[in-house]
Protein backbone atom coordinates (compact mmCIF):
# COMPACT_ATOMS: atom_id res chain seq x y z
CA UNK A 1 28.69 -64.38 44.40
CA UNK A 2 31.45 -66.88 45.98
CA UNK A 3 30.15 -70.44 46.69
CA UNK A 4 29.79 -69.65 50.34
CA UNK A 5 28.10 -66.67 50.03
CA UNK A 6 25.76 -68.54 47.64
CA UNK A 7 25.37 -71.48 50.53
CA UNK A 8 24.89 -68.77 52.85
CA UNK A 9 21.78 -67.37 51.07
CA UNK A 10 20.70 -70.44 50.36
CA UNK A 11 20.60 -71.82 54.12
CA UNK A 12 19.12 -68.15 54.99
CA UNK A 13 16.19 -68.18 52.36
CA UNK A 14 15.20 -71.85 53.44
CA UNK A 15 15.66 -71.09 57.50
CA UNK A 16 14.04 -67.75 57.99
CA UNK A 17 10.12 -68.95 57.19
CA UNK A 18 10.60 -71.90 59.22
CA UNK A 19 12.10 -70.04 61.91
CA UNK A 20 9.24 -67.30 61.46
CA UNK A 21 6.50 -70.02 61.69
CA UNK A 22 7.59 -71.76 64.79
CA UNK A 23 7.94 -68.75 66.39
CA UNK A 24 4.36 -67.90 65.53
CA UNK A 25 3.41 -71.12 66.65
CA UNK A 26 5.35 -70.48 70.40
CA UNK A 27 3.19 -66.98 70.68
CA UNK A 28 -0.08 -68.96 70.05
CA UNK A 29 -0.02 -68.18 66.76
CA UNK A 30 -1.04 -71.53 63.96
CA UNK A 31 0.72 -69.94 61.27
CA UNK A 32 1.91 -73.83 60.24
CA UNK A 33 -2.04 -74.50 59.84
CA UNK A 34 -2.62 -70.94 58.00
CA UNK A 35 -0.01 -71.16 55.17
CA UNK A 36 -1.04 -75.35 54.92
CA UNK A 37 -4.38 -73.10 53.73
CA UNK A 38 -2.83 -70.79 51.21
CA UNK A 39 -3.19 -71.54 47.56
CA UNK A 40 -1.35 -71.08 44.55
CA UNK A 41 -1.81 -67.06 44.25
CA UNK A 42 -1.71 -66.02 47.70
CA UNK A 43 1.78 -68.14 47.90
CA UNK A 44 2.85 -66.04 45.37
CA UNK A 45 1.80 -63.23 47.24
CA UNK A 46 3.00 -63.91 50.16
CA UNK A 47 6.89 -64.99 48.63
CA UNK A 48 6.76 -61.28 46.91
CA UNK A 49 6.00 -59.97 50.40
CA UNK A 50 8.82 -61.82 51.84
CA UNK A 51 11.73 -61.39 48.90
CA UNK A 52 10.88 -57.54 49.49
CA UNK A 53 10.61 -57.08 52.97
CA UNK A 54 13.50 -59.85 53.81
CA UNK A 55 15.70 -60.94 51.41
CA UNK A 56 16.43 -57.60 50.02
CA UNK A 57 16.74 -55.37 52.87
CA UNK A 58 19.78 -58.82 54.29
CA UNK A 59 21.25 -59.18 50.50
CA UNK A 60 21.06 -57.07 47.97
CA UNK A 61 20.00 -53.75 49.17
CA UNK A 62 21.18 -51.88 45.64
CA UNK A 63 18.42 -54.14 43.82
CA UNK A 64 15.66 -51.81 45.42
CA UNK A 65 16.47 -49.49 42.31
CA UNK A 66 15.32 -51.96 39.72
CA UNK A 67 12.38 -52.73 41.99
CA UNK A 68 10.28 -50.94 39.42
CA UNK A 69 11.65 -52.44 36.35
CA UNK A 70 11.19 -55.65 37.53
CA UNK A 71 7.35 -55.26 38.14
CA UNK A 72 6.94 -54.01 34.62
CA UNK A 73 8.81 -57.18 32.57
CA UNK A 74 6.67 -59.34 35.11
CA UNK A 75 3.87 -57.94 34.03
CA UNK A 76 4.41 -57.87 30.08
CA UNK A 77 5.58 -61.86 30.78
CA UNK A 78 2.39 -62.53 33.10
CA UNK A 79 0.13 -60.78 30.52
CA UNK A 80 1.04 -63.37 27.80
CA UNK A 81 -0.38 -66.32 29.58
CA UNK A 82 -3.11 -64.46 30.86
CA UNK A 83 -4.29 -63.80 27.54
CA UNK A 84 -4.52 -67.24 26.73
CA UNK A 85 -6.38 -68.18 29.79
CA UNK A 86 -8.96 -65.76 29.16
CA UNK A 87 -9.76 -66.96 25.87
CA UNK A 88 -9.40 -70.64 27.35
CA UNK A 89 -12.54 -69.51 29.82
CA UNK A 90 -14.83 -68.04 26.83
CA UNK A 91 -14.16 -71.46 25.22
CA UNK A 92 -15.05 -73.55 28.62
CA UNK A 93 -18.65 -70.79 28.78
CA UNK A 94 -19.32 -72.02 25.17
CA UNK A 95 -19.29 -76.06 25.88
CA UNK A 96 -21.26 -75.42 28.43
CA UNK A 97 -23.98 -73.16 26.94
CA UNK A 98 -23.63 -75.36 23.85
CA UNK A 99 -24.80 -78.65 25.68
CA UNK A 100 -21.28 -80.33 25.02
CA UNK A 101 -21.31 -82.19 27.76
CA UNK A 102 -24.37 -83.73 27.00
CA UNK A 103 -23.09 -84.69 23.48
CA UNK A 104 -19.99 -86.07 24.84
CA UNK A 105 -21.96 -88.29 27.33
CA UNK A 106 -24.27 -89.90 24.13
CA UNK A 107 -21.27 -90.82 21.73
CA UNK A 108 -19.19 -92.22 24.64
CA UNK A 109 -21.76 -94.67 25.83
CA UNK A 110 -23.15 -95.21 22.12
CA UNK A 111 -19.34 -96.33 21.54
CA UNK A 112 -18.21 -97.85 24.72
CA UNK A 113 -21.73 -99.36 26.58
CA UNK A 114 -20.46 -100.76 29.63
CA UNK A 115 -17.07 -101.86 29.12
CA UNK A 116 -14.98 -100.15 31.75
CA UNK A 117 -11.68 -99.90 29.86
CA UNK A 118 -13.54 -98.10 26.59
CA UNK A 119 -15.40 -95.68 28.78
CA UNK A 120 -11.96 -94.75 30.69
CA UNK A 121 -10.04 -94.64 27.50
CA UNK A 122 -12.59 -92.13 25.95
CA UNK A 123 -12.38 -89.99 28.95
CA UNK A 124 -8.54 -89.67 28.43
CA UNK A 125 -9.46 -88.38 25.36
CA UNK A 126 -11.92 -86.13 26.25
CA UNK A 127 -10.25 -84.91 28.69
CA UNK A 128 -7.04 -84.16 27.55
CA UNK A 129 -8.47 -82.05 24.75
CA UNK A 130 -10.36 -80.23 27.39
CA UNK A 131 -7.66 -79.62 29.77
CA UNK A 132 -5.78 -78.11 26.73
CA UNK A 133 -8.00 -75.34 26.08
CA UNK A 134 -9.62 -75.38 29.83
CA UNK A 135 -8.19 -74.49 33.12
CA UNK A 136 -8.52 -77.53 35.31
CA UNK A 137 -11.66 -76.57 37.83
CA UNK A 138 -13.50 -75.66 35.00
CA UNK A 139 -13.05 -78.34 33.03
CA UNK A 140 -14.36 -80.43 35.98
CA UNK A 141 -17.25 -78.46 36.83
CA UNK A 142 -18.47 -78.49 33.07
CA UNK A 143 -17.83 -82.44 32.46
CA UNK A 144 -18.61 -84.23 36.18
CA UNK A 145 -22.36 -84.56 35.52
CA UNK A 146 -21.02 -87.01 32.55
CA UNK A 147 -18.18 -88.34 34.68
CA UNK A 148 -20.66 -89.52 37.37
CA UNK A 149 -22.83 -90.80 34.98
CA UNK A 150 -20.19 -92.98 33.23
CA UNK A 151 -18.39 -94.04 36.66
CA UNK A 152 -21.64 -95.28 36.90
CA UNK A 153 -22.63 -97.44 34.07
CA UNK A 154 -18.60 -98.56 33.65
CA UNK A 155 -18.93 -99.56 38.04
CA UNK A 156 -15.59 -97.78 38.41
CA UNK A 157 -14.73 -96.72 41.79
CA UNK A 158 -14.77 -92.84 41.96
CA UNK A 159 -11.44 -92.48 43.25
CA UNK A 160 -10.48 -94.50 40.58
CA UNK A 161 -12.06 -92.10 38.14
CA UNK A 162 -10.81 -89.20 40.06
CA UNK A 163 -7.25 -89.45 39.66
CA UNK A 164 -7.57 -90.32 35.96
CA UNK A 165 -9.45 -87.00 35.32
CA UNK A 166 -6.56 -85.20 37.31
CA UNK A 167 -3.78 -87.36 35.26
CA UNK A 168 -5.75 -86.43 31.66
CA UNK A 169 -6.26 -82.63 32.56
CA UNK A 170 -2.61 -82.25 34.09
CA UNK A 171 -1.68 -83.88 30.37
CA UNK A 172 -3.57 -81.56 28.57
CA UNK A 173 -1.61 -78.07 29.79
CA UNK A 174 1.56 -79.50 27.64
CA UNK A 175 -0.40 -80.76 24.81
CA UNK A 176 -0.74 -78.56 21.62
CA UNK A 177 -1.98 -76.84 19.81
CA UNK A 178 -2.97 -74.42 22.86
CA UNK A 179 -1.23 -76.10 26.29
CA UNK A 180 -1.25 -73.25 28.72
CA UNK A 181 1.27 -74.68 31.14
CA UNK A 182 3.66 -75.38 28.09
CA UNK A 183 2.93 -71.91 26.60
CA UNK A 184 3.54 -70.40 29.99
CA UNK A 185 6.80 -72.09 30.67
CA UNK A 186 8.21 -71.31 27.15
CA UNK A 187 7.08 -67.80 27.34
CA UNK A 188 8.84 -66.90 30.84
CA UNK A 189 12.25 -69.37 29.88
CA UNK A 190 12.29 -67.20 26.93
CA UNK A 191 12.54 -70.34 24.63
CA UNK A 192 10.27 -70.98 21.29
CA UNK A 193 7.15 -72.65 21.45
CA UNK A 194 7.84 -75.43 18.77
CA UNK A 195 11.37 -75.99 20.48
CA UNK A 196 9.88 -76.46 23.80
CA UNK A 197 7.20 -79.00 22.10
CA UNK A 198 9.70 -81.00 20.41
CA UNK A 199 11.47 -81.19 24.34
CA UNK A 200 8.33 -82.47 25.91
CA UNK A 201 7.91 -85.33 23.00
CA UNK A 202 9.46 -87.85 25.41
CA UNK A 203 6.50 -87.24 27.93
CA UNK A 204 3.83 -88.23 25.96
CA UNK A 205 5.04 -91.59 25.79
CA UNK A 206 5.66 -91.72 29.77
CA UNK A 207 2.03 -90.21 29.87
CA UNK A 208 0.25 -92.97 27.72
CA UNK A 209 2.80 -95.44 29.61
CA UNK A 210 1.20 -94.24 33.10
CA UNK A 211 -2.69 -93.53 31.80
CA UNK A 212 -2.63 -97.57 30.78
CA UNK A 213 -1.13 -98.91 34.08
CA UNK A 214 -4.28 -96.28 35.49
CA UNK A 215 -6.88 -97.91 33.62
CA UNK A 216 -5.62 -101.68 33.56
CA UNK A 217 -4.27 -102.20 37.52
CA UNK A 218 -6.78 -100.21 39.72
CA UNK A 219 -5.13 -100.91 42.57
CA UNK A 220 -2.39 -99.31 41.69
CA UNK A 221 -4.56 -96.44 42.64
CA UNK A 222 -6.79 -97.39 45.26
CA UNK A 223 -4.17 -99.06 47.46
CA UNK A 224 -2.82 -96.30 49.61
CA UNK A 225 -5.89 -94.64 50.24
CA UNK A 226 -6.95 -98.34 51.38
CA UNK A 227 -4.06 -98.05 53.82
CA UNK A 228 -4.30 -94.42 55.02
CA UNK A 229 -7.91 -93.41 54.87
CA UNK A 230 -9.58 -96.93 54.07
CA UNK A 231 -13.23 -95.44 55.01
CA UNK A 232 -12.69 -92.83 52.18
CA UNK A 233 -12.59 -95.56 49.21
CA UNK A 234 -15.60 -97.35 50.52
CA UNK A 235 -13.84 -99.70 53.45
CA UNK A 236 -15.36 -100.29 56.45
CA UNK A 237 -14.51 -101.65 60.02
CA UNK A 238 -13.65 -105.43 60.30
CA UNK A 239 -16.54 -106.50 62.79
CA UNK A 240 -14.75 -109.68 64.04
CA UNK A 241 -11.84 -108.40 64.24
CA UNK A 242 -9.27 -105.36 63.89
CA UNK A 243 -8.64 -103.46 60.39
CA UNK A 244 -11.07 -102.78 57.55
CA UNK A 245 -12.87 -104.76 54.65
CA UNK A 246 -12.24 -103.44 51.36
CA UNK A 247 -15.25 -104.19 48.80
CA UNK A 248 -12.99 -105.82 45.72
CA UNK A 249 -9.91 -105.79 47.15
């Protein structure tokens, strides 16, 4: 394909949804509000839909022949992940039927009592064990009766606590021996496990970098919810005058 024809498809993959949408939108139609709805798997879905019923039938009319060949190496690639996940959700049913939670929650505070920076620093490692055998919402559900209970006794603001969970779970998916996102990634590049961990070496050190500036400087956090939905971290109206007070800001 010439570099124009390539710009050309480009331009024409990126133009025809949004063109689609707001002409939804001008026959009454919210479709910007419907797809702003649509998670991971039904995007998928729904970009399938589209490369078949669109992109095809304008560009590359002759691929309709491999159509079938396609579905089967996605499938055989797909099914490789897939196994790991399901394994990943026996483990998560066995910490939970296995009171691990519960353990967790006894040597953290018997280590860390009240200090704040322990407590956090435990829950990175916690946490980033979990999320490498665990699918992130299960890894929450099974572990935020302890998180509560620690945000608690450390007094760390829950938004605080929130986004380190979310950093230390998103850390775990490249972190071996298991990481599912990293085992997903090498499996559909077609590149070896061990060569794709020795690739994502430098982003452990960014991680640890970014989980310390999370645990030291709060507000690093908690400063643009305080400016775009103050009421959500605990702010409330200034009563002598306008904006919001911030407790510990």
């Amino acid at each position: 394909m010439s570099g124009g024809a390539a710009r050309w498809a480009c331009v024409l993959a990126f133009a025809l949804p949004v063109a689609s949408a707001f002409g939804a939108d001008a026959l009454g139609l919210d479709a910007l509000a419907l797809f702003a709805r649509v998670e991971g798997a039904e995007a998928g879905m729904i970009a399938v839909v589209y490369i078949i019923v669109v992109l095809l039938p304008l560009m590359a009319r002759g691929h309709f022949r491999r159509l079938p060949h396609d579905f089967m190496e996605a499938a055989v690639l797909y099914s490789l992940p897939m196994s790991a996940v399901a394994s990943a959700s026996v483990v998560g049913w066995l910490l939970a039927y296995l009171g691990a939670p519960d353990i967790v929650h006894r040597w953290i505070e018997a280590i860390s009592g009240d200090n704040r920076i322990v407590i956090m620093y435990l829950m990175v490692v916690v946490l980033t064990i979990a999320g490498d055998f665990l699918d992130g919402v299960p890894a929450i559900a099974i572990f935020m009766p302890i998180i509560v209970s620690l945000s608690q006794l450390g007094h760390i603001h829950p938004v605080h606590m929130g986004v380190l969970i979310i950093v230390s779970l998103a850390f775990g998916l490249i972190t071996p021996p298991y990481g599912l996102i990293l085992l997903l990634a090498s499996t559909l590049a077609g590149v070896p496990f061990m060569r794709a961990l020795r690739q994502a070496v430098p982003l452990y050190g960014v991680y640890f970098l970014v989980i310390t500036l999370i645990i030291f400087f709060p507000h690093l956090v908690l400063w643009l919810p305080r400016l775009l939905m103050p009421q959500s971290v605990g702010c409330f109206p200034n009563p002598s005058g306008p904006g919001y007070i911030c407790p510990g800001s």
